[in-house]
C-alpha atoms as a PDB file:
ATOM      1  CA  UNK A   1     111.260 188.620 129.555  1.00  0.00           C
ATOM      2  CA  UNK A   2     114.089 187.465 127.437  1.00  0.00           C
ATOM      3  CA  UNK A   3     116.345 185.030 128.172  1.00  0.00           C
ATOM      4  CA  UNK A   4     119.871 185.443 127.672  1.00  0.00           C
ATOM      5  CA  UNK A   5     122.912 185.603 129.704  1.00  0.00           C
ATOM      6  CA  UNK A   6     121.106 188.094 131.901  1.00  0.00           C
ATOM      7  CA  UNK A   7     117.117 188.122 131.999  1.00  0.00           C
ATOM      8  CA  UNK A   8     116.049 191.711 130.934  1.00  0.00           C
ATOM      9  CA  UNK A   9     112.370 192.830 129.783  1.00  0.00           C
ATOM     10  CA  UNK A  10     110.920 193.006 126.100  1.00  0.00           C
ATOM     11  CA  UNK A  11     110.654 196.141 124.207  1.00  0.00           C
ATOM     12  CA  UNK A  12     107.127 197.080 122.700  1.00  0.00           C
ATOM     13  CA  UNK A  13     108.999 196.032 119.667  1.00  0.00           C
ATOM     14  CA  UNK A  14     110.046 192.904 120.773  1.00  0.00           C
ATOM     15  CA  UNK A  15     107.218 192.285 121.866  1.00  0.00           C
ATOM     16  CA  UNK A  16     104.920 193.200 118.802  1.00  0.00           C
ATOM     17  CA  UNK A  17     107.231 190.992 116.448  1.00  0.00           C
ATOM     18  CA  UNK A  18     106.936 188.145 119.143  1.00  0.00           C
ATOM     19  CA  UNK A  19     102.876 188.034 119.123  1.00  0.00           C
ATOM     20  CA  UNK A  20     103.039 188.571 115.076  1.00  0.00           C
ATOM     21  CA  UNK A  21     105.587 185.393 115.259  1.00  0.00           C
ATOM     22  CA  UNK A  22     103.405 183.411 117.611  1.00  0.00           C
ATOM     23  CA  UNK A  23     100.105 184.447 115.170  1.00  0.00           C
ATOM     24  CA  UNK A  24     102.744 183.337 112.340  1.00  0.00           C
ATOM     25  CA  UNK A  25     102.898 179.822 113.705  1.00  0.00           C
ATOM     26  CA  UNK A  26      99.056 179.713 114.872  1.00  0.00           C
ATOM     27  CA  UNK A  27      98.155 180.278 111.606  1.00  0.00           C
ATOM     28  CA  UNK A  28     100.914 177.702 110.550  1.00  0.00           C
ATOM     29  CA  UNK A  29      98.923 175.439 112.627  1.00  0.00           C
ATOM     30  CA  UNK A  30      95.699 175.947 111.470  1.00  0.00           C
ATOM     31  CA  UNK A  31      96.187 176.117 107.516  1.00  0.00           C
ATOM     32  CA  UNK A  32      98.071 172.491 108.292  1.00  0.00           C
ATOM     33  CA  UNK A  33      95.462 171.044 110.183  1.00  0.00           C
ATOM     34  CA  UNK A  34      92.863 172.661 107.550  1.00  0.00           C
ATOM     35  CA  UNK A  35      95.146 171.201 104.587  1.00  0.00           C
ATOM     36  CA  UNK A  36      94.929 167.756 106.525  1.00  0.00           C
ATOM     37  CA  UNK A  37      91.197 167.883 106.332  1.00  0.00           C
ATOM     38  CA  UNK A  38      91.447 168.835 102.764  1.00  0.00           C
ATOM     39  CA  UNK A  39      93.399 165.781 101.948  1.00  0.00           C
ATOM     40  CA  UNK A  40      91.205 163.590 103.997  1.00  0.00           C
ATOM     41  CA  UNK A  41      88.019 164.674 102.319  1.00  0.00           C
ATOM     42  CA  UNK A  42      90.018 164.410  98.574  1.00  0.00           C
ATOM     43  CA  UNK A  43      90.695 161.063  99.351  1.00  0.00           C
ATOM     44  CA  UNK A  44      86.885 160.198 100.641  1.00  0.00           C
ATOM     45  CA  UNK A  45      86.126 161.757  97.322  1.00  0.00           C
ATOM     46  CA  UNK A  46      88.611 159.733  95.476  1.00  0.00           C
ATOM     47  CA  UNK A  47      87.457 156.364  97.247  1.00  0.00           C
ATOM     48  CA  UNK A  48      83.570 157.569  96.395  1.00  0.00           C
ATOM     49  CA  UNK A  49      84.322 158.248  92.876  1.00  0.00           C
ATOM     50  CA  UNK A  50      86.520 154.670  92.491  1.00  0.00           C
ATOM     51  CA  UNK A  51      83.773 152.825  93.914  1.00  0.00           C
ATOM     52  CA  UNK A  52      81.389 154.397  91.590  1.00  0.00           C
ATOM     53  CA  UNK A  53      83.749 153.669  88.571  1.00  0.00           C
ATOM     54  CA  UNK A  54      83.922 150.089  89.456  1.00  0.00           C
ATOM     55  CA  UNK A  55      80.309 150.004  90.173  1.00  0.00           C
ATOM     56  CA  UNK A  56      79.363 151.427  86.323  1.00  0.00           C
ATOM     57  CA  UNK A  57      82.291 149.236  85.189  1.00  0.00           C
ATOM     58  CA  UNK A  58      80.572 146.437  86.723  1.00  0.00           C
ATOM     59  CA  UNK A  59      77.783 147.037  84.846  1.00  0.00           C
ATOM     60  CA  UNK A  60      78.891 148.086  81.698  1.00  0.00           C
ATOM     61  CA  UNK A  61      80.972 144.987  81.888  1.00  0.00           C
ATOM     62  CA  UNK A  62      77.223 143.078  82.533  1.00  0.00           C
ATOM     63  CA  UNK A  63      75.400 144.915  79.593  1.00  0.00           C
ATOM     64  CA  UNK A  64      78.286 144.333  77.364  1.00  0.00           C
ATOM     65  CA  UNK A  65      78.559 140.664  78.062  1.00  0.00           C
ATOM     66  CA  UNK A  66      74.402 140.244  77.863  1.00  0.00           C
ATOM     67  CA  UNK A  67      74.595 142.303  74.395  1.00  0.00           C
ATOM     68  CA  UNK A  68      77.332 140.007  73.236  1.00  0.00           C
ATOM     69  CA  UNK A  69      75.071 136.777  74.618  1.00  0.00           C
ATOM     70  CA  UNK A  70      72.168 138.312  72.719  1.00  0.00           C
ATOM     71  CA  UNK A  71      73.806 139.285  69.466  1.00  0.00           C
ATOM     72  CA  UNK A  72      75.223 135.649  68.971  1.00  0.00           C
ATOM     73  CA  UNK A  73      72.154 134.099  69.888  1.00  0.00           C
ATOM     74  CA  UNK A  74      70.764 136.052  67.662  1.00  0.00           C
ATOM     75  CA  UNK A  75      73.367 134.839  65.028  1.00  0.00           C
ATOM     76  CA  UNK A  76      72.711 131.320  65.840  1.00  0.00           C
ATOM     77  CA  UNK A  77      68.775 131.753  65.453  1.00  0.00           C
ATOM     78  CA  UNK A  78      69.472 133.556  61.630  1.00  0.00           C
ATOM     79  CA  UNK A  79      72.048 130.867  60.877  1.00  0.00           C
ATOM     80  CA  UNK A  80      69.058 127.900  61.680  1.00  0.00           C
ATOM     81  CA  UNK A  81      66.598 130.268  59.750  1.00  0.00           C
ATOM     82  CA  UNK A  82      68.913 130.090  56.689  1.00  0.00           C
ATOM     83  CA  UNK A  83      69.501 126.700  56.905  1.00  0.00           C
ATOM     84  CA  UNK A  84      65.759 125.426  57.389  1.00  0.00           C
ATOM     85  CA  UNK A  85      64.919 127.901  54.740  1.00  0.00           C
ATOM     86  CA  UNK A  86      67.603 126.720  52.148  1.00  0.00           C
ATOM     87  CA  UNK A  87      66.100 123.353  53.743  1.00  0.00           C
ATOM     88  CA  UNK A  88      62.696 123.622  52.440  1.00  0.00           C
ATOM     89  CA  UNK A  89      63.480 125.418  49.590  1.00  0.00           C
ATOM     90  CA  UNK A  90      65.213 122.312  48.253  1.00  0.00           C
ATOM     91  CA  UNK A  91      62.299 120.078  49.470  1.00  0.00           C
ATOM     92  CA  UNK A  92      59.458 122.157  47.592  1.00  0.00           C
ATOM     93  CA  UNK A  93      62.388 122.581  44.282  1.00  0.00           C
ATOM     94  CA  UNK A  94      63.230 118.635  43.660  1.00  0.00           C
ATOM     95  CA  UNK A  95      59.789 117.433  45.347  1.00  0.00           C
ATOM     96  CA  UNK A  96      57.855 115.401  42.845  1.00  0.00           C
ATOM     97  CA  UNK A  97      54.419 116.538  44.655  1.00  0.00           C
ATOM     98  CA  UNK A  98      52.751 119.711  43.166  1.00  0.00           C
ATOM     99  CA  UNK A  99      52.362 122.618  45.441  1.00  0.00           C
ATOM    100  CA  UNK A 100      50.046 125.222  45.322  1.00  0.00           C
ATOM    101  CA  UNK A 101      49.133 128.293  47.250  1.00  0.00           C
ATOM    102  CA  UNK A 102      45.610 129.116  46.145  1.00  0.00           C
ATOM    103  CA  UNK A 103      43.211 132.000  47.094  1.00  0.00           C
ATOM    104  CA  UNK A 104      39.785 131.768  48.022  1.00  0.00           C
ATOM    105  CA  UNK A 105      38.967 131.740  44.006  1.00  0.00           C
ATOM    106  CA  UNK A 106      40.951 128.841  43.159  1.00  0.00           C
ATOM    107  CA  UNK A 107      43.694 131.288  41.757  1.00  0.00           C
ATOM    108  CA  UNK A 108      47.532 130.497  42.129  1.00  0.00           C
ATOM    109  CA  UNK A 109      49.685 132.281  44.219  1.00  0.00           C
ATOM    110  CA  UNK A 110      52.378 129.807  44.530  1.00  0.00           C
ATOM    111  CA  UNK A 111      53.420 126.832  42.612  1.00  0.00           C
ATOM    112  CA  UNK A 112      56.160 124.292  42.629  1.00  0.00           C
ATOM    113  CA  UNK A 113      58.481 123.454  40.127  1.00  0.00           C
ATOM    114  CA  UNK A 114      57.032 119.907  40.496  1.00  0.00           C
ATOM    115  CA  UNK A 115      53.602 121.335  38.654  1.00  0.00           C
ATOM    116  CA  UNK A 116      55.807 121.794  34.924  1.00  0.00           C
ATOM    117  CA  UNK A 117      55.219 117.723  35.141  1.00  0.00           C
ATOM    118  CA  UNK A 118      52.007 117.823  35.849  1.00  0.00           C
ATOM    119  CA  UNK A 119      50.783 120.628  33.035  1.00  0.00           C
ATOM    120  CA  UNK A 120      53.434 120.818  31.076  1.00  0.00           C
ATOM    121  CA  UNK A 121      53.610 124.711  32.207  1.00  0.00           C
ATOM    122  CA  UNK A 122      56.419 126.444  33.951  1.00  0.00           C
ATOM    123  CA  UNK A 123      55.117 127.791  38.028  1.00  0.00           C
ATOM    124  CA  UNK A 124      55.257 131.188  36.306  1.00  0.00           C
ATOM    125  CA  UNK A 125      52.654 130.579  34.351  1.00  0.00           C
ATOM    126  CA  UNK A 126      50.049 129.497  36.704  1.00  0.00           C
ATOM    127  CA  UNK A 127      50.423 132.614  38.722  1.00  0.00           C
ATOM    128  CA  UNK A 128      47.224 134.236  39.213  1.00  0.00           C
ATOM    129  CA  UNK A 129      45.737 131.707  36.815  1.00  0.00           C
ATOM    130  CA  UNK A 130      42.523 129.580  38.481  1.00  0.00           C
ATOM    131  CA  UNK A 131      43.652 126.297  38.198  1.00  0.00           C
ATOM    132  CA  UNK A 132      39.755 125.261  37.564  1.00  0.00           C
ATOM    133  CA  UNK A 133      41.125 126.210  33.976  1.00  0.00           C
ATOM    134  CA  UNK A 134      42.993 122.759  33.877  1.00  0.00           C
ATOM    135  CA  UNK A 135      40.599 120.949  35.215  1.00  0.00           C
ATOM    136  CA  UNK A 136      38.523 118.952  33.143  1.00  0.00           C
ATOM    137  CA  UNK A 137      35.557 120.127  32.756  1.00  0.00           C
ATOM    138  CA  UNK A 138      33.474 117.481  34.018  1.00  0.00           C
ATOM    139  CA  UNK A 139      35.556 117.348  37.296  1.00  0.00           C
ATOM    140  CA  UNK A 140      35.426 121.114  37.672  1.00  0.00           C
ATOM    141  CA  UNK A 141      32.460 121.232  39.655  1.00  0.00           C
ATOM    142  CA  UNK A 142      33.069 118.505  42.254  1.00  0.00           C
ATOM    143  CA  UNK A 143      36.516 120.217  42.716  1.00  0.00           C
ATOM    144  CA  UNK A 144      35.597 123.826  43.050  1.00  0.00           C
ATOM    145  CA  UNK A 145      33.216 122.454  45.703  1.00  0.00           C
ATOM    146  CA  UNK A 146      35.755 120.876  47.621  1.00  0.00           C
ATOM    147  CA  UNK A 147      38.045 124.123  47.883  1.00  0.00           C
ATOM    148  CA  UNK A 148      34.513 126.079  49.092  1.00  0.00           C
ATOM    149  CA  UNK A 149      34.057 123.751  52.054  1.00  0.00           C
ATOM    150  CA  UNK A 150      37.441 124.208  52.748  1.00  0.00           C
ATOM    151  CA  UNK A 151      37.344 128.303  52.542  1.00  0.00           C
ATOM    152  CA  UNK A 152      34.837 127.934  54.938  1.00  0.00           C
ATOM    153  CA  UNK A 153      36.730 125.785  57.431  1.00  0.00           C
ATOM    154  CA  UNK A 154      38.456 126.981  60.257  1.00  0.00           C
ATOM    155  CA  UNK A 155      42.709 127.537  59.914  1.00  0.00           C
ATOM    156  CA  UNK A 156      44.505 124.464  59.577  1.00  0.00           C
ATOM    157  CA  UNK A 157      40.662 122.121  58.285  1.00  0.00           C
ATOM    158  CA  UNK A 158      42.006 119.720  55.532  1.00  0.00           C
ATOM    159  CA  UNK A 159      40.025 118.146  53.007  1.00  0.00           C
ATOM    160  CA  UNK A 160      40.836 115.624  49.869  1.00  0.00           C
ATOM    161  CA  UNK A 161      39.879 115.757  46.421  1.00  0.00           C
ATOM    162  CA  UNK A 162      40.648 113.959  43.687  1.00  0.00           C
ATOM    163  CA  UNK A 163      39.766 114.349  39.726  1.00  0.00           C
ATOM    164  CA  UNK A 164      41.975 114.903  36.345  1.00  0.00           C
ATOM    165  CA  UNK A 165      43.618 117.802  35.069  1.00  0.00           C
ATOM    166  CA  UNK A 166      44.650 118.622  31.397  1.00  0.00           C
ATOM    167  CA  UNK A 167      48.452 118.843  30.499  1.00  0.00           C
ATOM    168  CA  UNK A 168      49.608 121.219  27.778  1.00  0.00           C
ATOM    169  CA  UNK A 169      50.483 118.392  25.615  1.00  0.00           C
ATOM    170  CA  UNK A 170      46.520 117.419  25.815  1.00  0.00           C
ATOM    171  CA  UNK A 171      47.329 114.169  28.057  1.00  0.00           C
ATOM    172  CA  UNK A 172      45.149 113.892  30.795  1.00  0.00           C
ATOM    173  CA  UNK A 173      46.742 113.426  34.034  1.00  0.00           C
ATOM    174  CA  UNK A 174      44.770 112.104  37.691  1.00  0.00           C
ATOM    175  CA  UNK A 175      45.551 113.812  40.571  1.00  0.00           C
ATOM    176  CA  UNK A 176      44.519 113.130  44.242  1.00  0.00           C
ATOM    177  CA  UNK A 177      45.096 116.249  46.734  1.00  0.00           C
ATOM    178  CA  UNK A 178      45.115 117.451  50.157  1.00  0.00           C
ATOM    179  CA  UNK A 179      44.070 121.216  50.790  1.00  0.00           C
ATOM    180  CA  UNK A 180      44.812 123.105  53.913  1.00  0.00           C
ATOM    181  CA  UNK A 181      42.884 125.973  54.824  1.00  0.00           C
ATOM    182  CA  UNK A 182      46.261 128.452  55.880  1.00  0.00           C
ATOM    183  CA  UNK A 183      44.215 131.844  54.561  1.00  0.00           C
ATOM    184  CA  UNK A 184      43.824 133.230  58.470  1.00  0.00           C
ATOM    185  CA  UNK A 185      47.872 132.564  58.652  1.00  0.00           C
ATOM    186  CA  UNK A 186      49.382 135.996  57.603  1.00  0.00           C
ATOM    187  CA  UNK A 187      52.421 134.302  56.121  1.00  0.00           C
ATOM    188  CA  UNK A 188      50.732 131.599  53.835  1.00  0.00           C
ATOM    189  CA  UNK A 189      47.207 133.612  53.367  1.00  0.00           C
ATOM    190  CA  UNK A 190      45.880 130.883  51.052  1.00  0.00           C
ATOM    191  CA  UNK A 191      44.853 127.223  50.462  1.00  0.00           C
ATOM    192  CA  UNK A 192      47.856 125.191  50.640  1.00  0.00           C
ATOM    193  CA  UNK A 193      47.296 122.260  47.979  1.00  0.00           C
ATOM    194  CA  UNK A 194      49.430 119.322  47.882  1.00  0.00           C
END
């Protein structure tokens, strides 16, 4: 029925436009209320993926801040390497105590400026020299017996020796000295004489 100034009935046209308007506006309905749960799960999406940006950001933020922790401690600990090194350095360099690095034949594998006094030799020299060559020769004996006792010491054993060693200008010079058996340490490997 139509209404109007008089009620009259539909025509089968009328009525076929009618039921394709009212399918019109069902469909209306339904492609809003679809687009509504569209938007709803884009914005659960949205909130998911935020979260999980803040959540890596977090912890990028966290292993950014522990790299930057580690990297200066790390430049603290080279900055205190350099320094004791340059430290030492300057100890064994203007020292007036001779200091040698021996291996388990008496030969030199280090030697301090300090030893030019004492032989009248540059270090440089004495490298891979036995320094029983400078040792008198009636001393040579007692001291190459001291420096076997210690070779056969456990790491860090100390023992004393004393006796007389030639200089190059043909002086003879006394010397009393400490040895430290340092050949098990793999960054001394030797006798450390002082």
């Amino acid at each position: 029925c139509v209404l109007g100034p008089e009620p009259r009935q539909l025509t089968a046209e009328e009525a076929r436009v009618l039921r394709q308007l009212a399918d019109l506006v069902v469909e209306e309905l339904e492609l809003r209320r679809a687009a509504r749960q569209l938007e709803t799960r884009l914005q659960e999406t949205r909130d998911v993926l935020e979260r999980r940006e803040l959540q890596h950001s977090g912890e990028f933020l966290a292993v950014t801040a522990d790299l930057q922790r580690q990297i200066a401690e790390r430049q603290r600990t080279e900055r205190a390497l350099v320094h004791t090194e340059r430290f030492f350095t300057a100890l064994i360099q203007t020292g007036l105590d001779v200091v040698l690095v021996l291996d388990p034949e008496g030969r030199a594998k280090f030697a301090s400026p300090s030893v030019e006094h004492m032989l009248g030799l540059p270090p440089e020299v004495l490298m891979g020299q036995s320094v029983f060559d400078y040792i008198v020769p009636e001393d040579r004996g007692a001291t190459r017996s001291a420096l076997m006792r210690l070779v056969e010491r456990e790491t860090g054993a100390q023992d004393g020796v004393s006796g007389r060693m030639m200089h190059r200008d043909g002086s003879i010079r006394t010397f009393e000295a400490i040895g430290r058996n340092m050949l098990a340490d793999p960054d001394v490997e030797g006798m450390v004489i002082n």
